[in-house]
PDB file of N, CA and C in Angstrom:
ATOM      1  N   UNK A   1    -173.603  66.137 141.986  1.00  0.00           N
ATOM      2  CA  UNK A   1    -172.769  65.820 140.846  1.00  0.00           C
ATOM      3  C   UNK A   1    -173.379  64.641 140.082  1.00  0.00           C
ATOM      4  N   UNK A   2    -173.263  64.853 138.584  1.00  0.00           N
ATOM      5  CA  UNK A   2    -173.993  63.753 138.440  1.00  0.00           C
ATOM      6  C   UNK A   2    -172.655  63.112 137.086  1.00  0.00           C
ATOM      7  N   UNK A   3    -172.824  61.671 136.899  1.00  0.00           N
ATOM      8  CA  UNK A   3    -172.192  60.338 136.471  1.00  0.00           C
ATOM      9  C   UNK A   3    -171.449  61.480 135.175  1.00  0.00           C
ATOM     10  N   UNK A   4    -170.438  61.061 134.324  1.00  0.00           N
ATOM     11  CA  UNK A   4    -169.509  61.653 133.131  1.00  0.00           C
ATOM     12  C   UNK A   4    -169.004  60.191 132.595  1.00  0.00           C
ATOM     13  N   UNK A   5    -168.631  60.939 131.562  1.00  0.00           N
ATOM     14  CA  UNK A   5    -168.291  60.289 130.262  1.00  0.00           C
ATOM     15  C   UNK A   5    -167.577  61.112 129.006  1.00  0.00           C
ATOM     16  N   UNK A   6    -166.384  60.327 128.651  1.00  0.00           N
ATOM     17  CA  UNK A   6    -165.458  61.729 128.213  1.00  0.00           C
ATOM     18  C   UNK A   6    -164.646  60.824 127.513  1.00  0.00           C
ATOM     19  N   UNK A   7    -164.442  60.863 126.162  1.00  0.00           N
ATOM     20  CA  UNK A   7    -163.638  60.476 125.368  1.00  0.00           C
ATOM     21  C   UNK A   7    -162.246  61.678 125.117  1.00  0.00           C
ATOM     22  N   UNK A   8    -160.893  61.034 124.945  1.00  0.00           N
ATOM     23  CA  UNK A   8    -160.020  62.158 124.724  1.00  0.00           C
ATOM     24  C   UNK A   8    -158.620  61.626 124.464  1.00  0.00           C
ATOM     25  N   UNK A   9    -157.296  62.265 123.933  1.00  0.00           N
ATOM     26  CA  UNK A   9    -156.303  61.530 123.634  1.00  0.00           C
ATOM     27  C   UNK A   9    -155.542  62.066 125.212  1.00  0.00           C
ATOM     28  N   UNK A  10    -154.504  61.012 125.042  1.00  0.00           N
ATOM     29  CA  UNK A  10    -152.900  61.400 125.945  1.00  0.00           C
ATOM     30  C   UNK A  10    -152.213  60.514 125.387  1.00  0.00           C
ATOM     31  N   UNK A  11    -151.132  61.831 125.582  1.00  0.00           N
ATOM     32  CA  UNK A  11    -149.788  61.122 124.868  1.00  0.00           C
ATOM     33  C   UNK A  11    -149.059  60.319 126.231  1.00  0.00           C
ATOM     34  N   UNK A  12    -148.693  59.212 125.748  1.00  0.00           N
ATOM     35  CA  UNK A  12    -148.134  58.350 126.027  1.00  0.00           C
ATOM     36  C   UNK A  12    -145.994  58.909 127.036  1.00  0.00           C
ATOM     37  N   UNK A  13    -145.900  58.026 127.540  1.00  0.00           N
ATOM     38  CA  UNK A  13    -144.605  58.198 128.068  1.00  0.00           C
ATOM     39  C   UNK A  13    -143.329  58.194 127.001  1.00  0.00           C
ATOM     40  N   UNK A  14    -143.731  57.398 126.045  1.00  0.00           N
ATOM     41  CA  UNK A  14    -142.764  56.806 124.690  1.00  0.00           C
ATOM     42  C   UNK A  14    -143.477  57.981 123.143  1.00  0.00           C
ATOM     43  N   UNK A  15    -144.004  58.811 123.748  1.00  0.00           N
ATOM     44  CA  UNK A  15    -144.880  59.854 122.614  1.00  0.00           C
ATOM     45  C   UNK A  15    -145.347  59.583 121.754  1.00  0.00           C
ATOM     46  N   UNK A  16    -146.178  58.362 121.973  1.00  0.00           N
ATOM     47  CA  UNK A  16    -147.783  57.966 121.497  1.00  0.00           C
ATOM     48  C   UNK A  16    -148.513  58.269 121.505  1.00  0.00           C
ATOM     49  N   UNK A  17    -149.553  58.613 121.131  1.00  0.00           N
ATOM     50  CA  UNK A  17    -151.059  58.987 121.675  1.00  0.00           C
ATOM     51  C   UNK A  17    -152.516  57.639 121.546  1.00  0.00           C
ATOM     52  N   UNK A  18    -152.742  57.926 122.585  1.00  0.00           N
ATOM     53  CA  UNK A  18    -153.895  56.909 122.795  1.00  0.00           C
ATOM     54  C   UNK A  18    -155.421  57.564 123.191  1.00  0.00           C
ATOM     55  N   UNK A  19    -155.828  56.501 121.969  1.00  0.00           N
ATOM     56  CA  UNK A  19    -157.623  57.594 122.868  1.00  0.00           C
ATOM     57  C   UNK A  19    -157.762  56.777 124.092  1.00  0.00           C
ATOM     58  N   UNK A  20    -158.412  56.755 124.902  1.00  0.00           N
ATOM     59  CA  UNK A  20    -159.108  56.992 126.239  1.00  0.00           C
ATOM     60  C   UNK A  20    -160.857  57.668 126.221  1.00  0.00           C
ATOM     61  N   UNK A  21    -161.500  56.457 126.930  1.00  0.00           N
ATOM     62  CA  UNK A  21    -162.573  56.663 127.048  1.00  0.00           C
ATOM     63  C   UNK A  21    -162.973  56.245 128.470  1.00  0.00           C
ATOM     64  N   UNK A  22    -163.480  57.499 129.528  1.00  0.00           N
ATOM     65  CA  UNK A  22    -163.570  57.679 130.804  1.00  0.00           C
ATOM     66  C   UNK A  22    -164.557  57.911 131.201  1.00  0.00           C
ATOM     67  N   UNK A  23    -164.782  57.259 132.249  1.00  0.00           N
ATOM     68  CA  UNK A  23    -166.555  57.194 132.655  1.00  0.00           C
ATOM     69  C   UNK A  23    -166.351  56.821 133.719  1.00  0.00           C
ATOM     70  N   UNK A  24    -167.476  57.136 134.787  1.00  0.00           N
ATOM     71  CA  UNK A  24    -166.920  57.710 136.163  1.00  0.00           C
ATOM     72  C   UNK A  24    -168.510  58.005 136.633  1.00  0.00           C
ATOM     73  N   UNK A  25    -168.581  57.995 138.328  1.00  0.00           N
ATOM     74  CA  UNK A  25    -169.706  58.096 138.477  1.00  0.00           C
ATOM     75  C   UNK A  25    -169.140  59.082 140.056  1.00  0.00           C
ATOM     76  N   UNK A  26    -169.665  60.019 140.697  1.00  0.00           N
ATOM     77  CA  UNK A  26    -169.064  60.627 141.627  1.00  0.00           C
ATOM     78  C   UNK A  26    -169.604  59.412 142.996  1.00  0.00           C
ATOM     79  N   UNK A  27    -168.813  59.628 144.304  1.00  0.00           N
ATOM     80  CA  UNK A  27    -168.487  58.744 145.349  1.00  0.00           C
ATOM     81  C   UNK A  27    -168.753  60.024 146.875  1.00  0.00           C
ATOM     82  N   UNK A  28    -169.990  59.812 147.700  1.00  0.00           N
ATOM     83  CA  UNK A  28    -169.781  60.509 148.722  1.00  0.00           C
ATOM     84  C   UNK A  28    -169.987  59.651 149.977  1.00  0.00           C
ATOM     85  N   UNK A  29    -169.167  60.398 150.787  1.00  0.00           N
ATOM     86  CA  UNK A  29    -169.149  59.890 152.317  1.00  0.00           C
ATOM     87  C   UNK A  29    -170.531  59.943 153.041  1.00  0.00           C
ATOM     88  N   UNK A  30    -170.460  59.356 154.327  1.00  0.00           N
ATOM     89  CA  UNK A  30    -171.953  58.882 154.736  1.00  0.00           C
ATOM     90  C   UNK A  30    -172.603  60.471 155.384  1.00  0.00           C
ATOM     91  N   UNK A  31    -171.465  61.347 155.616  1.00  0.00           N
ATOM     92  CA  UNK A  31    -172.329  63.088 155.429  1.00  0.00           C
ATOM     93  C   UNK A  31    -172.471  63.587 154.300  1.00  0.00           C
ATOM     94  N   UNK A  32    -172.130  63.058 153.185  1.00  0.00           N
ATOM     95  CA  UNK A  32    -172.507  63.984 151.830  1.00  0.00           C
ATOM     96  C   UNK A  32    -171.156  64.382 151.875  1.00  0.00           C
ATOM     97  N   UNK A  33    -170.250  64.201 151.863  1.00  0.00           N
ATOM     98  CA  UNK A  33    -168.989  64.623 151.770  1.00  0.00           C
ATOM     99  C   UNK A  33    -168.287  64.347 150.286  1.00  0.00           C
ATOM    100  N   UNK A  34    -168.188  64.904 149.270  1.00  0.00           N
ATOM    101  CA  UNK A  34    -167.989  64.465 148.606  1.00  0.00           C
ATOM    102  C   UNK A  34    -166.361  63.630 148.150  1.00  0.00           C
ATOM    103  N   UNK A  35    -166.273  63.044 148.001  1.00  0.00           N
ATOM    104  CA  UNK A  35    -164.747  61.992 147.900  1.00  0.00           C
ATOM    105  C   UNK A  35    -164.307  61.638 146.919  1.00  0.00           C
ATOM    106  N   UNK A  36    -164.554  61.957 145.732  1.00  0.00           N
ATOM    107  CA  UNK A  36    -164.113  61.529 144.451  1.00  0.00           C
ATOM    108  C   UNK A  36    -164.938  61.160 143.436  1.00  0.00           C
ATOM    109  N   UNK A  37    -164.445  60.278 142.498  1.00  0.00           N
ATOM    110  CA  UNK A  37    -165.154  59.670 141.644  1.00  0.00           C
ATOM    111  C   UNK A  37    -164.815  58.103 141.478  1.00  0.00           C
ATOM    112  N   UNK A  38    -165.575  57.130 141.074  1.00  0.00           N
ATOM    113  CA  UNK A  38    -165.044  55.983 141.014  1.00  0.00           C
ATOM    114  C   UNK A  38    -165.582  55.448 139.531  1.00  0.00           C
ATOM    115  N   UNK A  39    -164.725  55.294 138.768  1.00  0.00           N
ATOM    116  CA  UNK A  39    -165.027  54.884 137.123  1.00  0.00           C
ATOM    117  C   UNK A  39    -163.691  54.001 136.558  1.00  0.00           C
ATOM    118  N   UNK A  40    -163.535  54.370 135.267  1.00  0.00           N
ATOM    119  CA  UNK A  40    -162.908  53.329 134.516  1.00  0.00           C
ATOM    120  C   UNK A  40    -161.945  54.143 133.653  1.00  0.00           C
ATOM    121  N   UNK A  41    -161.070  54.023 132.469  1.00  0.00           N
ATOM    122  CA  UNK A  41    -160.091  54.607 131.673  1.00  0.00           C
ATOM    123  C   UNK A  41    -159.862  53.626 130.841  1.00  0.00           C
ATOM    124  N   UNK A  42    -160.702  53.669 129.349  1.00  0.00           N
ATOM    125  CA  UNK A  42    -160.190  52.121 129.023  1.00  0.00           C
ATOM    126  C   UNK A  42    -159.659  52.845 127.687  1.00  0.00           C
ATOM    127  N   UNK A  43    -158.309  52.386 127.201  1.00  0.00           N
ATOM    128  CA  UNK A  43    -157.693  52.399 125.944  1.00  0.00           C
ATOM    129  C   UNK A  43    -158.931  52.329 124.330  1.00  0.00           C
ATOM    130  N   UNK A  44    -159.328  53.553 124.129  1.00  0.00           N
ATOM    131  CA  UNK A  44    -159.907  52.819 122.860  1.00  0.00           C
ATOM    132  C   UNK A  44    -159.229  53.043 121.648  1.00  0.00           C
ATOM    133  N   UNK A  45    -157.825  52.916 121.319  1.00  0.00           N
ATOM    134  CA  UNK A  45    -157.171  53.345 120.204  1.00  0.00           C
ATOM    135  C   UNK A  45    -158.134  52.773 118.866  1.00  0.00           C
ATOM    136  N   UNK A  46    -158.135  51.308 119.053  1.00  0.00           N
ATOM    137  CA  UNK A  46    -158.072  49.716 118.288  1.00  0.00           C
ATOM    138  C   UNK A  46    -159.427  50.436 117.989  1.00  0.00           C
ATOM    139  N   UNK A  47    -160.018  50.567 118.296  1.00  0.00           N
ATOM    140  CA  UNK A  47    -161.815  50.799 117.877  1.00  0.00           C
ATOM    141  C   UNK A  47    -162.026  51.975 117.715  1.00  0.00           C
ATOM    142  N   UNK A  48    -161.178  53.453 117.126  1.00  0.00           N
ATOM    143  CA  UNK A  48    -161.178  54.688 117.027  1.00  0.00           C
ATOM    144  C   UNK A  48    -160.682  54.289 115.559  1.00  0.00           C
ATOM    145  N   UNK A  49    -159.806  54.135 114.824  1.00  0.00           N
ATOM    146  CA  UNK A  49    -158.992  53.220 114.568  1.00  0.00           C
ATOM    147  C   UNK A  49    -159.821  52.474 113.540  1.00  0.00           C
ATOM    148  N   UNK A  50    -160.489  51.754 113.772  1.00  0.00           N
ATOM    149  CA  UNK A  50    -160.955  50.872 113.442  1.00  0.00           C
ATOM    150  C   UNK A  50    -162.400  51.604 112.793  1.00  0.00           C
ATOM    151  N   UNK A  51    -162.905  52.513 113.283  1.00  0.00           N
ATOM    152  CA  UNK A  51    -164.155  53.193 112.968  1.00  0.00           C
ATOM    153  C   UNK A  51    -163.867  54.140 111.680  1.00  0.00           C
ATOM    154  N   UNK A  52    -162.574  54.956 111.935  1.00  0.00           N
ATOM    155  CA  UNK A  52    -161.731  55.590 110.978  1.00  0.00           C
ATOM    156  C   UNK A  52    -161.812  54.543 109.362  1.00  0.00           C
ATOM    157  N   UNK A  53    -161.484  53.411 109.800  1.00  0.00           N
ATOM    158  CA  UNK A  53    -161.114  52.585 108.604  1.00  0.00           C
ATOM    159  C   UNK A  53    -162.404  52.520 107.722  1.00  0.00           C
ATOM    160  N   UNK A  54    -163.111  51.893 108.588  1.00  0.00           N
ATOM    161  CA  UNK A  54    -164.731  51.800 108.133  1.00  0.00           C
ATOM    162  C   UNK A  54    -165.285  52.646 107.537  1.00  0.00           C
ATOM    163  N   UNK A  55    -164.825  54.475 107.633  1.00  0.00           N
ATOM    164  CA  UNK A  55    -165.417  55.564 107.173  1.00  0.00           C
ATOM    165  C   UNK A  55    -165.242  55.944 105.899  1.00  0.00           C
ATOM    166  N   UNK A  56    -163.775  55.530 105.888  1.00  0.00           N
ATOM    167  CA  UNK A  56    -162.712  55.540 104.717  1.00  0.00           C
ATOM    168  C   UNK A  56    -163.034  54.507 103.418  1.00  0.00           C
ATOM    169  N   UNK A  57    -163.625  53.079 103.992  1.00  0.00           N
ATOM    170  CA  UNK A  57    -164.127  52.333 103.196  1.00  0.00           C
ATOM    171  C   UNK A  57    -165.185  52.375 102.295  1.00  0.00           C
ATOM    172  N   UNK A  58    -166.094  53.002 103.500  1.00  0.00           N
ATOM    173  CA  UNK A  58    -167.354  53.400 103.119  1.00  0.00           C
ATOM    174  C   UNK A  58    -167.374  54.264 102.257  1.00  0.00           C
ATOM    175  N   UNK A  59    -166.831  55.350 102.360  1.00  0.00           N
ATOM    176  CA  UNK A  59    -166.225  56.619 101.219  1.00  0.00           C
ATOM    177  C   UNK A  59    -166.267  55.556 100.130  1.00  0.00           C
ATOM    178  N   UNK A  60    -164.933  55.174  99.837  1.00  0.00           N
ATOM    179  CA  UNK A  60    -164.756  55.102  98.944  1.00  0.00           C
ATOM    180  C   UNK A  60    -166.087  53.778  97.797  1.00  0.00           C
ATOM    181  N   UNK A  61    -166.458  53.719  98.838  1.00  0.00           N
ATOM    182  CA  UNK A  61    -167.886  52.323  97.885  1.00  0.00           C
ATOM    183  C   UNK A  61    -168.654  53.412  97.665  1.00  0.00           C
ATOM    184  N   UNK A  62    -168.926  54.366  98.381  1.00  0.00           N
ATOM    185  CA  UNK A  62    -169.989  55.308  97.670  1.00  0.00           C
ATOM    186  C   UNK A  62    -169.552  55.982  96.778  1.00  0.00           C
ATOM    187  N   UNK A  63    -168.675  56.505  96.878  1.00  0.00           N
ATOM    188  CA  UNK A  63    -167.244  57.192  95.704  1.00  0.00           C
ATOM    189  C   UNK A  63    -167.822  56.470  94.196  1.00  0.00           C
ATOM    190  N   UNK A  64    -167.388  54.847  94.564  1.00  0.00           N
ATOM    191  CA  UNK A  64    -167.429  54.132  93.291  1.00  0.00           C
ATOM    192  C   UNK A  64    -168.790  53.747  93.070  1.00  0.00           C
ATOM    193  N   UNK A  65    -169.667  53.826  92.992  1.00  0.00           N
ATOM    194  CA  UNK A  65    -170.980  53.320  93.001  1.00  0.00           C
ATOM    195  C   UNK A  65    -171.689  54.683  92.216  1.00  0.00           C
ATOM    196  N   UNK A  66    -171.179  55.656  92.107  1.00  0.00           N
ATOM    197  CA  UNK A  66    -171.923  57.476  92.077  1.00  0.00           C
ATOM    198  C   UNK A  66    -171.879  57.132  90.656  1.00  0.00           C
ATOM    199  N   UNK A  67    -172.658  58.020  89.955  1.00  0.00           N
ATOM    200  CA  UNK A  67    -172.678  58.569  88.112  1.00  0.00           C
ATOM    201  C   UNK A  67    -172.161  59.966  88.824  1.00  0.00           C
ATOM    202  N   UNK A  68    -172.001  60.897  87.655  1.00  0.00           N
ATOM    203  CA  UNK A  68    -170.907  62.244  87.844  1.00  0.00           C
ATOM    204  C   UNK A  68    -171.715  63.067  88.309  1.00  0.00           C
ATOM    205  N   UNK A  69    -172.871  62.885  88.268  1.00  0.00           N
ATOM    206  CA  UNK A  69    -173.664  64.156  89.234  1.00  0.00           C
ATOM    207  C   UNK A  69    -173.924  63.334  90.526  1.00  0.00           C
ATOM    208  N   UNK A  70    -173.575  62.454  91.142  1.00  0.00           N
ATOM    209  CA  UNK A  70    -173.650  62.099  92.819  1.00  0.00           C
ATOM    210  C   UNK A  70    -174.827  61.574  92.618  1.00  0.00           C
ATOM    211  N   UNK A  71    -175.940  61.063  91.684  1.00  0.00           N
ATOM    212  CA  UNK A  71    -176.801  60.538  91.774  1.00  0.00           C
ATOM    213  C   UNK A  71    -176.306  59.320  92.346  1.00  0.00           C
ATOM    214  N   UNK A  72    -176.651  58.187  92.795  1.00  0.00           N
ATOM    215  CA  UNK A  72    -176.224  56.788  93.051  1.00  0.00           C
ATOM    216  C   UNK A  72    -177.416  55.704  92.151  1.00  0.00           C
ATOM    217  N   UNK A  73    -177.096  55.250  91.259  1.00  0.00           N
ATOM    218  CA  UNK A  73    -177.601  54.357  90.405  1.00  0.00           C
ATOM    219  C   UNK A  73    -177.129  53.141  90.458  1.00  0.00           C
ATOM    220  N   UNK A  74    -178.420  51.862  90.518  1.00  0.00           N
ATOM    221  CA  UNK A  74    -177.837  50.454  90.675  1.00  0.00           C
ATOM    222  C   UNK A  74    -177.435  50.084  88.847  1.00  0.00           C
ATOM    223  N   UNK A  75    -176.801  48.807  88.975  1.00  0.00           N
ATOM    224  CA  UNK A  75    -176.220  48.650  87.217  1.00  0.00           C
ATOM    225  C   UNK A  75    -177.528  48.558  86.828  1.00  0.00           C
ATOM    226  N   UNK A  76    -178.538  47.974  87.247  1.00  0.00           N
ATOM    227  CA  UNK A  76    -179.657  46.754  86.144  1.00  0.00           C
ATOM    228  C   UNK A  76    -180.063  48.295  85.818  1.00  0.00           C
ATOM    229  N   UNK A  77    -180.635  49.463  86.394  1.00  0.00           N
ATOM    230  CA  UNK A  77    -181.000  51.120  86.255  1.00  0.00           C
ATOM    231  C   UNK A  77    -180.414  51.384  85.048  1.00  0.00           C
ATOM    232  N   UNK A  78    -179.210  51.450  85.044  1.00  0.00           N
ATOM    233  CA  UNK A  78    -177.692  52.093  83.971  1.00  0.00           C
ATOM    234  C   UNK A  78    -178.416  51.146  82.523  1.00  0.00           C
ATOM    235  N   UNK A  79    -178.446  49.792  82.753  1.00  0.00           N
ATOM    236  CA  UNK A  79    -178.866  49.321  81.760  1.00  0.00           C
ATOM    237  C   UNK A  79    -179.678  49.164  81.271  1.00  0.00           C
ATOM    238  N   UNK A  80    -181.125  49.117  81.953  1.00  0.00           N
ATOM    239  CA  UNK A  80    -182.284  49.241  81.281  1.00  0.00           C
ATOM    240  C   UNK A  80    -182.529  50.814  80.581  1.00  0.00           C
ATOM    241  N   UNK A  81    -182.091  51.707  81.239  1.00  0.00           N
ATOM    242  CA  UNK A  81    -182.162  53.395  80.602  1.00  0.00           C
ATOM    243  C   UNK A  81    -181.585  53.148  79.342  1.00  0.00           C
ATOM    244  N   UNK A  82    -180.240  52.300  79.384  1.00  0.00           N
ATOM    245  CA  UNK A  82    -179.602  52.320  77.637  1.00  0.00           C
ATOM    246  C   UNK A  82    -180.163  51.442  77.164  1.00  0.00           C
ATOM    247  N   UNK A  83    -180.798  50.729  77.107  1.00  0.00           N
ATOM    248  CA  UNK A  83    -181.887  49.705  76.664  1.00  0.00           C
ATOM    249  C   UNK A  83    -183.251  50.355  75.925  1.00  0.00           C
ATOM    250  N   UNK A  84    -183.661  51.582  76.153  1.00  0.00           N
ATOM    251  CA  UNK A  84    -184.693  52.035  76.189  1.00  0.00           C
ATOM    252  C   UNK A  84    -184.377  53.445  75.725  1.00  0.00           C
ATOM    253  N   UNK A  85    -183.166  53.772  75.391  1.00  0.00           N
ATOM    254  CA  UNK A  85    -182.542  54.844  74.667  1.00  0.00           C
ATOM    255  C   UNK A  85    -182.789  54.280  73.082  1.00  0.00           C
ATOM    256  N   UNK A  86    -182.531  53.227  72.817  1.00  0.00           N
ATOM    257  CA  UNK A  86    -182.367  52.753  71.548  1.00  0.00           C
ATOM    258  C   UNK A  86    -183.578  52.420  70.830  1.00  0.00           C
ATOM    259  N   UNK A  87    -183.575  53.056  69.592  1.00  0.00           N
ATOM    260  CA  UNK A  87    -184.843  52.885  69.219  1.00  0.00           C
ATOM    261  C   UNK A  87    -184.699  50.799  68.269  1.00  0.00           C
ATOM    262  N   UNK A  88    -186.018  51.074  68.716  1.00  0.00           N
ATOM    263  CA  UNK A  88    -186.489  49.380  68.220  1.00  0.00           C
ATOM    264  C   UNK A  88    -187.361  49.224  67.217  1.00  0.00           C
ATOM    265  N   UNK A  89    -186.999  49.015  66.252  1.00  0.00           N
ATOM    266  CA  UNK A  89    -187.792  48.817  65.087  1.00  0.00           C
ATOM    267  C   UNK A  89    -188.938  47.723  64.933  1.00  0.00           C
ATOM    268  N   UNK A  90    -190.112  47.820  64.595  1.00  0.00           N
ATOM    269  CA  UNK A  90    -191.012  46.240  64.288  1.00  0.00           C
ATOM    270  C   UNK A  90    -190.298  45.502  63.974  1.00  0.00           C
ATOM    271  N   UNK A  91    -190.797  44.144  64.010  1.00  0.00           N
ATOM    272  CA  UNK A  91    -190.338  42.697  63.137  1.00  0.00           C
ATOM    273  C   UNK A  91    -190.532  43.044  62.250  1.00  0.00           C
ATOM    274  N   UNK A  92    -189.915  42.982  60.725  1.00  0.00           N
ATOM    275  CA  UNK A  92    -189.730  42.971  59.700  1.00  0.00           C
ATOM    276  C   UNK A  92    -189.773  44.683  58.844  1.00  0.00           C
ATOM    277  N   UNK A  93    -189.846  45.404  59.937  1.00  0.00           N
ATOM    278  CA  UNK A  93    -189.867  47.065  58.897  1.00  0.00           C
ATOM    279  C   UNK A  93    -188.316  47.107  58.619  1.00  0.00           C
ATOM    280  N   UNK A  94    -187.496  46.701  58.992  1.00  0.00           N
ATOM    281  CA  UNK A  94    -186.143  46.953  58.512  1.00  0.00           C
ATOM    282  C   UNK A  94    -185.962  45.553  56.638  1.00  0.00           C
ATOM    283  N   UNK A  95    -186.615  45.266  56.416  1.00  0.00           N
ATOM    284  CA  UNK A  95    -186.803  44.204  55.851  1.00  0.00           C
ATOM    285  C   UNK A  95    -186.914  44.842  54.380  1.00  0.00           C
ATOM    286  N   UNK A  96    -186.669  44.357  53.041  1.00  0.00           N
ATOM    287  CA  UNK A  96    -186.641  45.157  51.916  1.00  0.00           C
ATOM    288  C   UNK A  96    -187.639  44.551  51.650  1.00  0.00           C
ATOM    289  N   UNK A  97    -188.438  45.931  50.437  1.00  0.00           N
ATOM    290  CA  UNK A  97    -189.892  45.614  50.192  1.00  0.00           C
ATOM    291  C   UNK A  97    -189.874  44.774  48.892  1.00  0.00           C
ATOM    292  N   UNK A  98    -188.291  44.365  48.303  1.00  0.00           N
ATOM    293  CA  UNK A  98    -188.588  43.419  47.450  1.00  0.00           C
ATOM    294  C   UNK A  98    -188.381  41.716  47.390  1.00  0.00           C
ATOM    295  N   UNK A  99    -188.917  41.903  48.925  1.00  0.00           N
ATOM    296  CA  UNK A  99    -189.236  40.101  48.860  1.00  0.00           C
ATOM    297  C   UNK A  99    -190.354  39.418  47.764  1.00  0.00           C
TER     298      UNK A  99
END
């Protein structure tokens, strides 16, 4: 048998649910007998939870950061392109020729 690891919910006595993350390594007697397992069960609601939030956040900064085709463009990009859209005339050709 070899060592496990197993994330999973149970509902609670008060009908909660809690994740649970279980890890365990198997336990044999001095004939090979096998006897169990000896590991851990630790509550990971708070950090399931918490990873959720982060995903959600993250969404939404990439969400806001996108142009409408999902490209992702930084501002100084956005602005130098409209910078360089505009045409620029010489020094003085906009200037009347009856100076």
């Amino acid at each position: 048998m070899c060592p496990y690891e197993a994330e999973y919910r149970l509902r609670r006595h008060d009908g909660d649910y809690r994740w649970i993350l279980d890890k365990g390594v198997p336990r044999y007697a001095a004939n090979g007998a096998f006897l169990g397992y000896i590991g851990t069960a630790l509550d990971i609601t708070d950090r399931r939870r918490n990873e959720a939030a982060l995903r959600a956040s993250e969404a939404r900064y990439r969400g806001s950061r996108r142009e409408p085709d999902g490209v992702r463009v930084p501002l100084s990009a956005r602005h130098d392109a409209h910078v360089r859209q505009r045409s620029v005339l010489p020094l003085g050709a906009g200037a009347s020729a009856s100076n």
